[in-house]
C-alpha atoms as a PDB file:
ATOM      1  CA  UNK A   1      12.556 -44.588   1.594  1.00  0.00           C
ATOM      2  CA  UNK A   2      12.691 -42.811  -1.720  1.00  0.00           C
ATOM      3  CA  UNK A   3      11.634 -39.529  -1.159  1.00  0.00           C
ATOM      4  CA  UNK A   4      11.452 -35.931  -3.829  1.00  0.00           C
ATOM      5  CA  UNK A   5      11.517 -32.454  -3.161  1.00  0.00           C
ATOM      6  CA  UNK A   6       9.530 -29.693  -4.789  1.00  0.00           C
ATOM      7  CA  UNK A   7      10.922 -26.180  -5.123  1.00  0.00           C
ATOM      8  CA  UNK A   8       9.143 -23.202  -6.417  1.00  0.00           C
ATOM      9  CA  UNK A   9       9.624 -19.199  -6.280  1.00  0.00           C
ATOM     10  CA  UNK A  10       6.456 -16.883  -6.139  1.00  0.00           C
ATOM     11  CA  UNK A  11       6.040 -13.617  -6.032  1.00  0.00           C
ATOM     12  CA  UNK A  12       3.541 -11.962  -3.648  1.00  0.00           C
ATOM     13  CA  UNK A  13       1.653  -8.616  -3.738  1.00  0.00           C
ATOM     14  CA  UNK A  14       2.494  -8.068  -0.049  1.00  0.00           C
ATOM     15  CA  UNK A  15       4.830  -7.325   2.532  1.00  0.00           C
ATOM     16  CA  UNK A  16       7.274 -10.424   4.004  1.00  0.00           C
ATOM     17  CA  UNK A  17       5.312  -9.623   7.421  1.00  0.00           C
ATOM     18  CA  UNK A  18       2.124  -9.599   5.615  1.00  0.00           C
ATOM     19  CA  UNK A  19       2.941 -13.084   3.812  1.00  0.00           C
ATOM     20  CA  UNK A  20       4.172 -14.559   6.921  1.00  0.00           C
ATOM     21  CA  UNK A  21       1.203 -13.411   9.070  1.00  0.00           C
ATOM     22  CA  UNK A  22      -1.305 -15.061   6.158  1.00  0.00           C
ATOM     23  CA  UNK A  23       0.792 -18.476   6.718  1.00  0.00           C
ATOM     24  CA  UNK A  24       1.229 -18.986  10.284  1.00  0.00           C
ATOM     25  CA  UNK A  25      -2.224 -17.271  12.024  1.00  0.00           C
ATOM     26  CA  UNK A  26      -5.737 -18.842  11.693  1.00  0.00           C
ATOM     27  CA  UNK A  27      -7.175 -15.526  10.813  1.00  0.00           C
ATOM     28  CA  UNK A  28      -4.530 -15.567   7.986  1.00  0.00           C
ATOM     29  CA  UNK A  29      -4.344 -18.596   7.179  1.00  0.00           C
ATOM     30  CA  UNK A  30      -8.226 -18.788   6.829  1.00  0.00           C
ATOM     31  CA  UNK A  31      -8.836 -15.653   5.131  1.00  0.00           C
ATOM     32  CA  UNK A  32      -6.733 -16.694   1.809  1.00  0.00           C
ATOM     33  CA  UNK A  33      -8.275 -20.254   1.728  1.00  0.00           C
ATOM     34  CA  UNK A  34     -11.852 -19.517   3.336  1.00  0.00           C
ATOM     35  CA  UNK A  35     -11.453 -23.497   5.224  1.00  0.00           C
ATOM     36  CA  UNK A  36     -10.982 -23.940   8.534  1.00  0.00           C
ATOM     37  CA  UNK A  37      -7.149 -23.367   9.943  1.00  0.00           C
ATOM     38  CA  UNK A  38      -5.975 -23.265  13.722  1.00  0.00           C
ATOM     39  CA  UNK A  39      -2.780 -22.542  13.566  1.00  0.00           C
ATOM     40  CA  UNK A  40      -0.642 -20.240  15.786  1.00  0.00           C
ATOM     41  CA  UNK A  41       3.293 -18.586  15.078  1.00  0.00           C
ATOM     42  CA  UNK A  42       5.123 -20.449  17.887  1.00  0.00           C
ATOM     43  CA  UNK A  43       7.548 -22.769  17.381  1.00  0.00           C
ATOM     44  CA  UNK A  44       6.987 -26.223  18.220  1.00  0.00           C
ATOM     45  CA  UNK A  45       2.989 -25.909  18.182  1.00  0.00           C
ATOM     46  CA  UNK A  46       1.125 -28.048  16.120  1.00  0.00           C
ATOM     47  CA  UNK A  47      -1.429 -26.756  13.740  1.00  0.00           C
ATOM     48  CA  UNK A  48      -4.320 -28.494  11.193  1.00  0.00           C
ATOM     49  CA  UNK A  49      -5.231 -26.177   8.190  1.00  0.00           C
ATOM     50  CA  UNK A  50      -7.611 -26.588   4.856  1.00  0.00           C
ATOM     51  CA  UNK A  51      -9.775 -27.559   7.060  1.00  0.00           C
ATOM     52  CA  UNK A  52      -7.615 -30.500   8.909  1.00  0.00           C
ATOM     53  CA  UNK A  53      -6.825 -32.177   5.845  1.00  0.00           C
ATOM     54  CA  UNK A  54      -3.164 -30.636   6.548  1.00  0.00           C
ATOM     55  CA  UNK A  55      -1.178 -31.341  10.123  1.00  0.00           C
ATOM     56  CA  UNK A  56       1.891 -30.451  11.001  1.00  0.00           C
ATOM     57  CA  UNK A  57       4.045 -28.331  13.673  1.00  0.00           C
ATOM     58  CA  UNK A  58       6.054 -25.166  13.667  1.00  0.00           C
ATOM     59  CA  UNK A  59       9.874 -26.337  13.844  1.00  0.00           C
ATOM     60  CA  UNK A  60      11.113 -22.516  13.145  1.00  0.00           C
ATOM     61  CA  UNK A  61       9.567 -19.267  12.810  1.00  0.00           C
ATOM     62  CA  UNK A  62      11.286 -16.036  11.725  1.00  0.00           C
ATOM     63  CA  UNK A  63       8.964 -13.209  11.239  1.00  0.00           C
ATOM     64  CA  UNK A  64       8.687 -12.149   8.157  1.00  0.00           C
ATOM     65  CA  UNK A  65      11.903 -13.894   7.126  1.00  0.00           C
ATOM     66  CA  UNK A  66      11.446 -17.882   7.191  1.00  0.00           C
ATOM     67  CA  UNK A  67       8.776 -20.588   7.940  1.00  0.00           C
ATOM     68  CA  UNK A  68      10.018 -24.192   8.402  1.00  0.00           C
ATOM     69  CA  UNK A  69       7.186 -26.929   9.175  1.00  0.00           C
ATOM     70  CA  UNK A  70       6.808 -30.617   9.612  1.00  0.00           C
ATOM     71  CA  UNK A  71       3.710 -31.329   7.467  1.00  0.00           C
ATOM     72  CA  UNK A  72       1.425 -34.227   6.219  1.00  0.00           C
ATOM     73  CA  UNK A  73      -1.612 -34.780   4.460  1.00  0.00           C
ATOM     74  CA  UNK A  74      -4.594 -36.523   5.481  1.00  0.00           C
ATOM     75  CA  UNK A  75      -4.801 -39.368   2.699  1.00  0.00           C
ATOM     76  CA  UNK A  76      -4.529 -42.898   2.918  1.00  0.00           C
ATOM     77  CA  UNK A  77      -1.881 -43.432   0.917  1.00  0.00           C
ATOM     78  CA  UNK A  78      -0.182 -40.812   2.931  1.00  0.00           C
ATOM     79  CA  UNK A  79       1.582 -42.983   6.303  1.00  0.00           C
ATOM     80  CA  UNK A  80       0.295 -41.764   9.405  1.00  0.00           C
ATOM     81  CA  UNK A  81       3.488 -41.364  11.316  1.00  0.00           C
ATOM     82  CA  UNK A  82       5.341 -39.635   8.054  1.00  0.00           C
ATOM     83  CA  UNK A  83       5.749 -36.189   8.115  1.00  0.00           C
ATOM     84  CA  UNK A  84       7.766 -34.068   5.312  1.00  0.00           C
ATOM     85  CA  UNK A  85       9.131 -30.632   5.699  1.00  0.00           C
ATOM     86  CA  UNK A  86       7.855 -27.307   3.845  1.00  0.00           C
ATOM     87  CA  UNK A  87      10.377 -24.340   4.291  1.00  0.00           C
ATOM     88  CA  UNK A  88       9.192 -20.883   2.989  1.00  0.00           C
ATOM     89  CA  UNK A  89      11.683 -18.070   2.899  1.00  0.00           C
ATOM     90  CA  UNK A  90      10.900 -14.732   2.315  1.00  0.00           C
ATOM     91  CA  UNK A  91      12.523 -11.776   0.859  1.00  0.00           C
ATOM     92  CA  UNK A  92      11.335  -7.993   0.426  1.00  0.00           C
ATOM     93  CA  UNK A  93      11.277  -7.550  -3.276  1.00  0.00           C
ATOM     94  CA  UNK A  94       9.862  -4.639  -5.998  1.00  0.00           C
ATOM     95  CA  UNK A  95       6.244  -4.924  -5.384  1.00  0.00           C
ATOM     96  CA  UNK A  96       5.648  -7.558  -2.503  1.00  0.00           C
ATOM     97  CA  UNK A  97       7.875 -10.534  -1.543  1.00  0.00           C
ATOM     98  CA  UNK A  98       9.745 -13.847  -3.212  1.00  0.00           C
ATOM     99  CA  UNK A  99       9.177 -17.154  -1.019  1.00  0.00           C
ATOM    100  CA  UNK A 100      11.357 -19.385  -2.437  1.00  0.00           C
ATOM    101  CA  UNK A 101       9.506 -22.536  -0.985  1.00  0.00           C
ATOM    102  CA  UNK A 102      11.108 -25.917  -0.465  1.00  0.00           C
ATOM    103  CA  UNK A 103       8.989 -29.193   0.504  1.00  0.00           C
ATOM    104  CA  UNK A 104      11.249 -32.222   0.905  1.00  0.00           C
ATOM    105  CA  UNK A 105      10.969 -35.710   1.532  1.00  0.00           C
ATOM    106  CA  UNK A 106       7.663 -35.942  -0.678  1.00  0.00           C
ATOM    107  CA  UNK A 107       6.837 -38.936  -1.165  1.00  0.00           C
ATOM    108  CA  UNK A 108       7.259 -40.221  -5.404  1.00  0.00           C
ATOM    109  CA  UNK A 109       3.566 -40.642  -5.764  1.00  0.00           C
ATOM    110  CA  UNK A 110       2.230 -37.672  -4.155  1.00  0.00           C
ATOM    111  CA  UNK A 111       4.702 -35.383  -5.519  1.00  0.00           C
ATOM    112  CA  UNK A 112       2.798 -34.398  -9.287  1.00  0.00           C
ATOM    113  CA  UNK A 113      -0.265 -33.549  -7.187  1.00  0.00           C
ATOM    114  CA  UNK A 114       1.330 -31.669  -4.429  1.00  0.00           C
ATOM    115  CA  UNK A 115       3.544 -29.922  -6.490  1.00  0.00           C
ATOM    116  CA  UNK A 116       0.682 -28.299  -8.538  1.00  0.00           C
ATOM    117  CA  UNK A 117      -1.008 -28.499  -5.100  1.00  0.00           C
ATOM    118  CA  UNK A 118       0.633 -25.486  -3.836  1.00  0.00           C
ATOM    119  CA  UNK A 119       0.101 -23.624  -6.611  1.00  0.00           C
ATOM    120  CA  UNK A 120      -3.201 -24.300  -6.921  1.00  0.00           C
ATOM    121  CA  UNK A 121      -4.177 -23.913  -2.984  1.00  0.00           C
ATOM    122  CA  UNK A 122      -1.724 -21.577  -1.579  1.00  0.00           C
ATOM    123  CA  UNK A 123       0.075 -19.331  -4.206  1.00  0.00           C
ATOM    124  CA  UNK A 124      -3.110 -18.377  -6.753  1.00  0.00           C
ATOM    125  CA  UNK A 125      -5.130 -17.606  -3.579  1.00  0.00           C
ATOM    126  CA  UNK A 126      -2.815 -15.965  -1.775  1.00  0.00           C
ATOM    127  CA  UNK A 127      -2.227 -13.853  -4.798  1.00  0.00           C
ATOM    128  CA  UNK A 128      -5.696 -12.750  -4.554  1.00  0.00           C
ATOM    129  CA  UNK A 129      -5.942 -12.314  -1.311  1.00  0.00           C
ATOM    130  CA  UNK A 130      -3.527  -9.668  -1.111  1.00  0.00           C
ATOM    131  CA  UNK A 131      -4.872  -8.056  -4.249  1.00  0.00           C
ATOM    132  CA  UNK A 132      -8.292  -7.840  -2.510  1.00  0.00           C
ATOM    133  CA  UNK A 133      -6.654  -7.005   0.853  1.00  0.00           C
ATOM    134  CA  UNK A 134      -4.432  -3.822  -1.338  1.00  0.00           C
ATOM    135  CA  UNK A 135      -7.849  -2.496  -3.202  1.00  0.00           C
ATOM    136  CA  UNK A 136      -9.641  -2.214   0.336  1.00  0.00           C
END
């Protein structure tokens, strides 16, 4: 199966611990996108975020340093037993943190979406999150 990969660096407002806490806890997770998340940081525990339209499981945790997770949509076009990988890694830099974020074997038709996806759903709110979060 043809597959792509999307890769993308953002910068953060936040701490790496910060960052990693708002991807990996439901509290986190649910605070940046205000939908439903249970998700925990342990490695090889499955989680459902956006409200369960994403699944996946923790396949390695490094706090504050790297996130790697099976992950898949719920969308028919999407095959049930497919899962693709999202890696975030995370680096302290001036003023908050780089992720340099990897999601491979995308599937072609999904990838246009996804890829503006991300930054739509996780890096714009996350953004504002932690702005909100810094002002108090």
């Amino acid at each position: 199966m043809k597959t792509r990969t999307i890769r993308q660096t953002i910068l953060l407002p936040a701490s790496p611990v910060k960052v990693y806490d708002a991807l990996t806890t439901a509290r986190g997770h649910s605070g940046f996108t205000g939908a439903a998340a249970r998700i925990t940081p342990k490695v090889g525990a499955t989680f459902t975020v956006w409200g369960g339209y994403i699944h996946g499981k923790n396949l390695e945790l490094v706090r504050g340093k790297k996130i790697v997770q099976s992950w898949r949509p719920s969308e028919e076009t999407w095959p049930e037993d497919y899962y693709s990988t999202v890696s975030f890694t995370l680096a302290p830099e001036k003023g908050g943190t780089r992720i340099t974020f990897v999601h491979s074997g995308v599937l072609p038709d999904h990838a246009g979406h996804l890829s503006s996806g991300w930054k739509k759903s996780y890096w714009e709110p996350l953004r504002a999150y932690f702005q909100q979060v810094e002002k108090g």
